[in-house]
Structure formats: structure tokens, C-alpha cells
PDB file of N, CA and C in Angstrom:
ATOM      1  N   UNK A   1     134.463  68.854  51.462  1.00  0.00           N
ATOM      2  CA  UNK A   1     133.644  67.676  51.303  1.00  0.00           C
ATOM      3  C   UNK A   1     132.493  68.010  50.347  1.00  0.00           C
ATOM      4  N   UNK A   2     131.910  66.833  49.172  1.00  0.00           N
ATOM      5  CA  UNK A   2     131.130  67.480  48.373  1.00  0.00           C
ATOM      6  C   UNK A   2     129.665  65.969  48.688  1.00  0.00           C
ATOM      7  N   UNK A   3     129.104  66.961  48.989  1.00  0.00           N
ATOM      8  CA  UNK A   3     127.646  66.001  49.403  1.00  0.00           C
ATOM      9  C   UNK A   3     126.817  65.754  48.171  1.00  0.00           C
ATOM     10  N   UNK A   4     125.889  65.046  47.804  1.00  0.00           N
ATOM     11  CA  UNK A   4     125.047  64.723  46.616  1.00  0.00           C
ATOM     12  C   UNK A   4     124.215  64.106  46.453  1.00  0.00           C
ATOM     13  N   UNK A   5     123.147  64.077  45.417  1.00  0.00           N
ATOM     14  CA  UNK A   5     121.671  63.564  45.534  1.00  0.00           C
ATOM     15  C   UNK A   5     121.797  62.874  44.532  1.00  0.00           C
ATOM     16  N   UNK A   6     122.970  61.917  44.013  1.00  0.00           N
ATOM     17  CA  UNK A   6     122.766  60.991  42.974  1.00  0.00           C
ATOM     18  C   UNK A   6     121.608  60.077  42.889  1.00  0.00           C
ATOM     19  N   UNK A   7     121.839  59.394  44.356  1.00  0.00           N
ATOM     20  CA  UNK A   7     120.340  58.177  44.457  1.00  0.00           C
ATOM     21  C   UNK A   7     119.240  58.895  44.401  1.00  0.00           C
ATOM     22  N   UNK A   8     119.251  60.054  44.877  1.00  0.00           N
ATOM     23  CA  UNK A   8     117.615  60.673  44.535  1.00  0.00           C
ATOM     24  C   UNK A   8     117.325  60.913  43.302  1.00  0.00           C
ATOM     25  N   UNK A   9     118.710  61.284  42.672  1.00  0.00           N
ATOM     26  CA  UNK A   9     118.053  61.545  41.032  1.00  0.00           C
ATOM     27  C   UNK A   9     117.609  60.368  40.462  1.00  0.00           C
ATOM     28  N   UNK A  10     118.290  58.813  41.003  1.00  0.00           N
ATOM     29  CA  UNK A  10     118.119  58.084  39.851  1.00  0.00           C
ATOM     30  C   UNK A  10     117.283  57.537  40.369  1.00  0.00           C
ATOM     31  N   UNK A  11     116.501  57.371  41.574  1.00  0.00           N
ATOM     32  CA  UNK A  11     115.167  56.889  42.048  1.00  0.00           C
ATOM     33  C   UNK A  11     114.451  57.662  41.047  1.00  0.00           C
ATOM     34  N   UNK A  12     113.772  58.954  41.174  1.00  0.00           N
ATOM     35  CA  UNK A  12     113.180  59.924  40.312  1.00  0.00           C
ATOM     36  C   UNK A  12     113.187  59.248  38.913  1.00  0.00           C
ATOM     37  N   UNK A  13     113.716  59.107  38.466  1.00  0.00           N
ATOM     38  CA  UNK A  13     114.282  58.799  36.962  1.00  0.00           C
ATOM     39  C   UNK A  13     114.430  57.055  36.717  1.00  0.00           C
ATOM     40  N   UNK A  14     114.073  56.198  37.942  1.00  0.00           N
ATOM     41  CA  UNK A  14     113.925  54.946  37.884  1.00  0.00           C
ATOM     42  C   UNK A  14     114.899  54.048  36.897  1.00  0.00           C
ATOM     43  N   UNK A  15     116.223  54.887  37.438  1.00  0.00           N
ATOM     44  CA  UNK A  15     117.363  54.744  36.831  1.00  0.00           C
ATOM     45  C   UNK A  15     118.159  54.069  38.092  1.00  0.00           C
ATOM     46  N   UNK A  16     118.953  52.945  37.277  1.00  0.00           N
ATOM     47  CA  UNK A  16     120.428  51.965  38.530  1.00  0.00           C
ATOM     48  C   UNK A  16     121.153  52.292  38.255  1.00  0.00           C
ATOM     49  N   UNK A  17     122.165  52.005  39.016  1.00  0.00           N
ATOM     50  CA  UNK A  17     124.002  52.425  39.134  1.00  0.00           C
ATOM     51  C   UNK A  17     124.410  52.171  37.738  1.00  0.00           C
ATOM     52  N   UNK A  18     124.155  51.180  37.436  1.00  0.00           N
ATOM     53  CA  UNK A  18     124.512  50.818  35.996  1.00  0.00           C
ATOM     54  C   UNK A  18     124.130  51.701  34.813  1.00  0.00           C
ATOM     55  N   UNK A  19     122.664  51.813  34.748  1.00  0.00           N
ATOM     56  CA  UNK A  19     122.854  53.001  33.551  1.00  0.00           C
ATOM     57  C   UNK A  19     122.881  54.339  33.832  1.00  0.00           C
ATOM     58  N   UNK A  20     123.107  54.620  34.654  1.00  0.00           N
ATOM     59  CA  UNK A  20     123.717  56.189  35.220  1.00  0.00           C
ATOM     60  C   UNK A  20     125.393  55.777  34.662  1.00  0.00           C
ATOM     61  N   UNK A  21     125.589  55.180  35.021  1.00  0.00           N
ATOM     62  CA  UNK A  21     127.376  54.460  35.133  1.00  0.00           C
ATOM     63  C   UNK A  21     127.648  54.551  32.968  1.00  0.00           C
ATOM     64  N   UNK A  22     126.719  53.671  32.564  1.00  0.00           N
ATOM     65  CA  UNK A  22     126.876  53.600  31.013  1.00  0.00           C
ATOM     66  C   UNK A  22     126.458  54.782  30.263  1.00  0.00           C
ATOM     67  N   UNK A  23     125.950  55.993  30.821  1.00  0.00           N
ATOM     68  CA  UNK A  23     125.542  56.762  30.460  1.00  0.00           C
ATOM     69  C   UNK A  23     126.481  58.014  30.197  1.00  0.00           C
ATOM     70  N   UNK A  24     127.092  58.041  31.652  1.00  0.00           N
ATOM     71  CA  UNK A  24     128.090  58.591  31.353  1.00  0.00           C
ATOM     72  C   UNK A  24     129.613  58.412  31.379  1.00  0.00           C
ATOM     73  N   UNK A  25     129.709  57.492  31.214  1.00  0.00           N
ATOM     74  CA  UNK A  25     131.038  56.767  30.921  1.00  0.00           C
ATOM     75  C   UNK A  25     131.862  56.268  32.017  1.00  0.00           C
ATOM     76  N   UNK A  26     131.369  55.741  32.619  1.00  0.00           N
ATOM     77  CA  UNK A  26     131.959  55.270  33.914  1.00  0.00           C
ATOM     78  C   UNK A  26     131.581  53.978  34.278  1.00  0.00           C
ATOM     79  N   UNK A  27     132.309  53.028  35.697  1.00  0.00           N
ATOM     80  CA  UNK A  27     131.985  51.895  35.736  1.00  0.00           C
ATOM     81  C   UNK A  27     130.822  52.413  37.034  1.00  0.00           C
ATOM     82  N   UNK A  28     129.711  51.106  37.158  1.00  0.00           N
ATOM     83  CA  UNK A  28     128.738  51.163  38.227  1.00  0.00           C
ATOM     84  C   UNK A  28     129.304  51.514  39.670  1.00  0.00           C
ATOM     85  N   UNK A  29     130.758  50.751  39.494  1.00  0.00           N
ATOM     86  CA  UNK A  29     131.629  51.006  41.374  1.00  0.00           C
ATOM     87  C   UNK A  29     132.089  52.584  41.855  1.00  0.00           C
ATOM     88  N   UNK A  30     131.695  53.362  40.561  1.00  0.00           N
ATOM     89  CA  UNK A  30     132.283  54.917  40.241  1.00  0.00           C
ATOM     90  C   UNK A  30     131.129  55.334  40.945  1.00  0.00           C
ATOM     91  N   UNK A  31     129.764  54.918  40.603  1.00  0.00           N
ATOM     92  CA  UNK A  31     128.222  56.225  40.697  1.00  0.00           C
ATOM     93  C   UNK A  31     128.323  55.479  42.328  1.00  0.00           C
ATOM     94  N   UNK A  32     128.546  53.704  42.574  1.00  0.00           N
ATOM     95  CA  UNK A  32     128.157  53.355  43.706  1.00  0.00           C
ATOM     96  C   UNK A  32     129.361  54.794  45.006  1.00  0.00           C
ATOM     97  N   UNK A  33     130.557  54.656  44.416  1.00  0.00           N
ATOM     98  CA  UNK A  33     131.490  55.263  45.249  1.00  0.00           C
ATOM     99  C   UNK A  33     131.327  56.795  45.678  1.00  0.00           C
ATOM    100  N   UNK A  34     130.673  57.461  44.423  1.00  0.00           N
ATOM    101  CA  UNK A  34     129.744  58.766  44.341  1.00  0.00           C
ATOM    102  C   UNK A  34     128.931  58.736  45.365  1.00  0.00           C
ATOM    103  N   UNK A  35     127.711  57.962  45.609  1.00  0.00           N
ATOM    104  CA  UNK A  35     126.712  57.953  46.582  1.00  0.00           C
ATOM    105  C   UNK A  35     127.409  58.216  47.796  1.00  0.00           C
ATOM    106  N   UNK A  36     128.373  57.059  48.191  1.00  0.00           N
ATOM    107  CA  UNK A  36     128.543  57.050  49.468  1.00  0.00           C
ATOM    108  C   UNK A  36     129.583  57.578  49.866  1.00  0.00           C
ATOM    109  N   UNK A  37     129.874  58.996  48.990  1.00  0.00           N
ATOM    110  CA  UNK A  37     130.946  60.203  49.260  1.00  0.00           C
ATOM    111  C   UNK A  37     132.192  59.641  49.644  1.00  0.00           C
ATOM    112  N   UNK A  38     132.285  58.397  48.672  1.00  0.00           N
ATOM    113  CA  UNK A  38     134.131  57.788  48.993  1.00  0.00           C
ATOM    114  C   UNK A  38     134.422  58.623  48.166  1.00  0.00           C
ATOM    115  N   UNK A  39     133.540  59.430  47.025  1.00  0.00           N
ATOM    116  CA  UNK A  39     134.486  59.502  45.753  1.00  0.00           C
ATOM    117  C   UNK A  39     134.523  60.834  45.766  1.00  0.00           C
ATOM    118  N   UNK A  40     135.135  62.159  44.756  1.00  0.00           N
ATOM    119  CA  UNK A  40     134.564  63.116  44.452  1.00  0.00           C
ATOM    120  C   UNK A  40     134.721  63.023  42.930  1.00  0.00           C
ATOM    121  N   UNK A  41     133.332  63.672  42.360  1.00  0.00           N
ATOM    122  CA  UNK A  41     133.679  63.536  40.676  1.00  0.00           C
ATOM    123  C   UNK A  41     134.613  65.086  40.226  1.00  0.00           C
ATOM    124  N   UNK A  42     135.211  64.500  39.003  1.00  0.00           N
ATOM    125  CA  UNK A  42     135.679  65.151  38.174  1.00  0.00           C
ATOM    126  C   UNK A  42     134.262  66.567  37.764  1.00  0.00           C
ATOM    127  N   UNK A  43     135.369  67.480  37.589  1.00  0.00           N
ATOM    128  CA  UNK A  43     133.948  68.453  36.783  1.00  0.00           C
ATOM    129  C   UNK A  43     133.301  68.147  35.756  1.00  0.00           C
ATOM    130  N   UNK A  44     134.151  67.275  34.773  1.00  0.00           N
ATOM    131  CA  UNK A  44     133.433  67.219  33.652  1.00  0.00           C
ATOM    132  C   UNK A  44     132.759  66.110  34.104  1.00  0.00           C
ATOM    133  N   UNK A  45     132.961  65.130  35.102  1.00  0.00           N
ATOM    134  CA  UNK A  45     132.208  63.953  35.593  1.00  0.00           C
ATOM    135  C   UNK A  45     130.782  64.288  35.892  1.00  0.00           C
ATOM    136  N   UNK A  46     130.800  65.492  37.129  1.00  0.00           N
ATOM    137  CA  UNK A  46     129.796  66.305  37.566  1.00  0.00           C
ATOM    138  C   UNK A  46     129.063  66.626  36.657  1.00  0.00           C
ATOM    139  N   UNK A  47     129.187  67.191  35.735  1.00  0.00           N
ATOM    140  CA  UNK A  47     128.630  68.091  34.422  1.00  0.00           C
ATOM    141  C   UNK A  47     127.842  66.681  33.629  1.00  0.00           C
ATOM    142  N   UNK A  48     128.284  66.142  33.521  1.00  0.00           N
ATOM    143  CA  UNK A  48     127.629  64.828  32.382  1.00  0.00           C
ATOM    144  C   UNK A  48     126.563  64.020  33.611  1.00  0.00           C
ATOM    145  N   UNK A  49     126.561  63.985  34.723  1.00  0.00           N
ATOM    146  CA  UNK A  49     125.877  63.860  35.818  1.00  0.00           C
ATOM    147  C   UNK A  49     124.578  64.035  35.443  1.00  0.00           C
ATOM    148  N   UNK A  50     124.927  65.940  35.760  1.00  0.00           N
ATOM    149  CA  UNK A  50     123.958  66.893  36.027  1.00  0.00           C
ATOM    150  C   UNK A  50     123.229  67.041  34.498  1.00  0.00           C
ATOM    151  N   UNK A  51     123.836  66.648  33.102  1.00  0.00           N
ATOM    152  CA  UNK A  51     123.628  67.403  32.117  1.00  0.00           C
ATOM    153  C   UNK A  51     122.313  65.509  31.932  1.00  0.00           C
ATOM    154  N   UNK A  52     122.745  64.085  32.359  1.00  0.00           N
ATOM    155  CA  UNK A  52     121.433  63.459  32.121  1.00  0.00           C
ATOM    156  C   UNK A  52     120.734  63.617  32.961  1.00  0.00           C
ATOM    157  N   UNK A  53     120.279  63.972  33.845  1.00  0.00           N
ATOM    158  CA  UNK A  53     119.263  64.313  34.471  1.00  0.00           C
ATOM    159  C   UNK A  53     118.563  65.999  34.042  1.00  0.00           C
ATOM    160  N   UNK A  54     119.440  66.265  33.412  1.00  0.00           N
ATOM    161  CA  UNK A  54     118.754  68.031  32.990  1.00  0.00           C
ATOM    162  C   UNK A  54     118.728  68.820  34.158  1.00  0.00           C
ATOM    163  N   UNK A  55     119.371  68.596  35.222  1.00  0.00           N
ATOM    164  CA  UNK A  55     119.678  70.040  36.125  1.00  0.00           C
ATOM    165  C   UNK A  55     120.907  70.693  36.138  1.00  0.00           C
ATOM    166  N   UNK A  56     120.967  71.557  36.778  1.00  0.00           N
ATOM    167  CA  UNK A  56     122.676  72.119  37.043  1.00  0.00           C
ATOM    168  C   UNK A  56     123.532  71.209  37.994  1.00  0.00           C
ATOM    169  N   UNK A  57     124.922  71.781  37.808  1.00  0.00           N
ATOM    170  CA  UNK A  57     125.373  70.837  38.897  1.00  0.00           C
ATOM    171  C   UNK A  57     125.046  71.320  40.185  1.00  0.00           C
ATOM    172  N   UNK A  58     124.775  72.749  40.464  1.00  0.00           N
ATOM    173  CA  UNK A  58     124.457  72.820  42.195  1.00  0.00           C
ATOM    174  C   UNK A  58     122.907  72.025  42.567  1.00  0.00           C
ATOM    175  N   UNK A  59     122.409  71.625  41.989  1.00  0.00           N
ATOM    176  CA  UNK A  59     121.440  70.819  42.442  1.00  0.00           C
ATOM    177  C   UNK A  59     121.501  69.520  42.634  1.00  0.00           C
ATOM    178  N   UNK A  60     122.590  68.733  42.187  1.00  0.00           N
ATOM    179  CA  UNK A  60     123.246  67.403  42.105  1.00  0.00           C
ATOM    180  C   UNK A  60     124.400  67.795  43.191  1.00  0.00           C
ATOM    181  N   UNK A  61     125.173  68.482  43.492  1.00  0.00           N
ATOM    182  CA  UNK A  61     126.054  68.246  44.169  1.00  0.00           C
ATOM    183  C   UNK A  61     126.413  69.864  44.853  1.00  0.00           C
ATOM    184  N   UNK A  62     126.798  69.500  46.406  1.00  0.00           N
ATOM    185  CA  UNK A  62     126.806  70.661  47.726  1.00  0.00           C
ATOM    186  C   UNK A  62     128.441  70.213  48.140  1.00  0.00           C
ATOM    187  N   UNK A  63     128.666  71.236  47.995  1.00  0.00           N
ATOM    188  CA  UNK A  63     130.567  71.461  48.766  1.00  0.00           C
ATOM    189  C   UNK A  63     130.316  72.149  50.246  1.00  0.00           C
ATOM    190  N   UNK A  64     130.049  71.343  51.112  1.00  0.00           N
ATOM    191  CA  UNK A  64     130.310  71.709  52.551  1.00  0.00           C
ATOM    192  C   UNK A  64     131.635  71.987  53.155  1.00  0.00           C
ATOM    193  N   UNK A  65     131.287  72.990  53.597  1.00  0.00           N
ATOM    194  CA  UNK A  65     132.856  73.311  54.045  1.00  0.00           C
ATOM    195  C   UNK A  65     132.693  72.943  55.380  1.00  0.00           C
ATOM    196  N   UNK A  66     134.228  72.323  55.436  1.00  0.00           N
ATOM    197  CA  UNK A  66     134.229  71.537  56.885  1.00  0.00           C
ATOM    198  C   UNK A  66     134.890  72.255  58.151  1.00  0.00           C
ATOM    199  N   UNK A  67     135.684  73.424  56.742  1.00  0.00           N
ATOM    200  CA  UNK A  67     136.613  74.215  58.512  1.00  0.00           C
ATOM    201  C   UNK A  67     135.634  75.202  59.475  1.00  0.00           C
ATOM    202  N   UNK A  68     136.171  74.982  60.606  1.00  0.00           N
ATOM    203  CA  UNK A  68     135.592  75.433  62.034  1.00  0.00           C
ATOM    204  C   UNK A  68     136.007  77.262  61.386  1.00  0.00           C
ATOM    205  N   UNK A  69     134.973  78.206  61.418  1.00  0.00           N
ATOM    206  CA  UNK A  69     135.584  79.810  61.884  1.00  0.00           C
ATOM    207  C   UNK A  69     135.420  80.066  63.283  1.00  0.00           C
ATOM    208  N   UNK A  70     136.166  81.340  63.617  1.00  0.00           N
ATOM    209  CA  UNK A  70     136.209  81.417  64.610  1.00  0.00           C
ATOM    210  C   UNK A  70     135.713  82.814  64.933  1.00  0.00           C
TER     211      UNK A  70
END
């Protein structure tokens, strides 16, 4: 499962679904589906993410691992 701080970036950045979405080439139902972890992005999706906001991608996006150890 990959968790993420899209809405926080684009609050910060007083940026909407939409031009996050036109920015990096995607439709608004893509960044909305992102938020609410229906989606997972592509790497290069991730990367163009992370690359308008100017961070890395581990700061935009956390891969929780879901299996139980024992």
C-alpha cells in the first residue's frame, strides 16, 4: 500500500486537483484518485509529482507494508 501527502503539498502550494492534474499530465479524477489511495501512481507519475513541488519522491509518497511478521 503506498500512502501520500498530495493534498498537503497542494494546500502548501495553494494549488487544486486541476493544476496539479495539468501540470503533470493527467486528468483531475487521477490526483483526486491519488489522494484517496484508490490509485497508485506510475514512477514516472510519482517523479513528475515530486519533481513540481521540488521534493523527492519519499517525501510525497510512503509504501507501507501491510504483511503481518511473525
Amino acid at each position: 500500500m503506498i500512502e501520500n501527502r498530495i493534498k498537503e503539498f497542494r494546500a502548501k502550494n495553494d494549488m487544486k486537483q486541476e493544476d496539479l492534474a495539468q501540470l503533470v499530465g493527467v486528468r483531475r479524477e487521477t490526483i483526486g484518485n491519488l489522494e484517496k489511495g484508490r490509485y497508485n501512481p506510475s514512477l514516472v507519475l510519482a517523479w513528475n509529482i515530486a519533481k513540481v513541488f521540488g521534493v523527492t519522491i519519499e517525501e510525497i509518497f510512503t509504501v507501507i507494508d501491510d504483511c503481518i511478521s511473525s
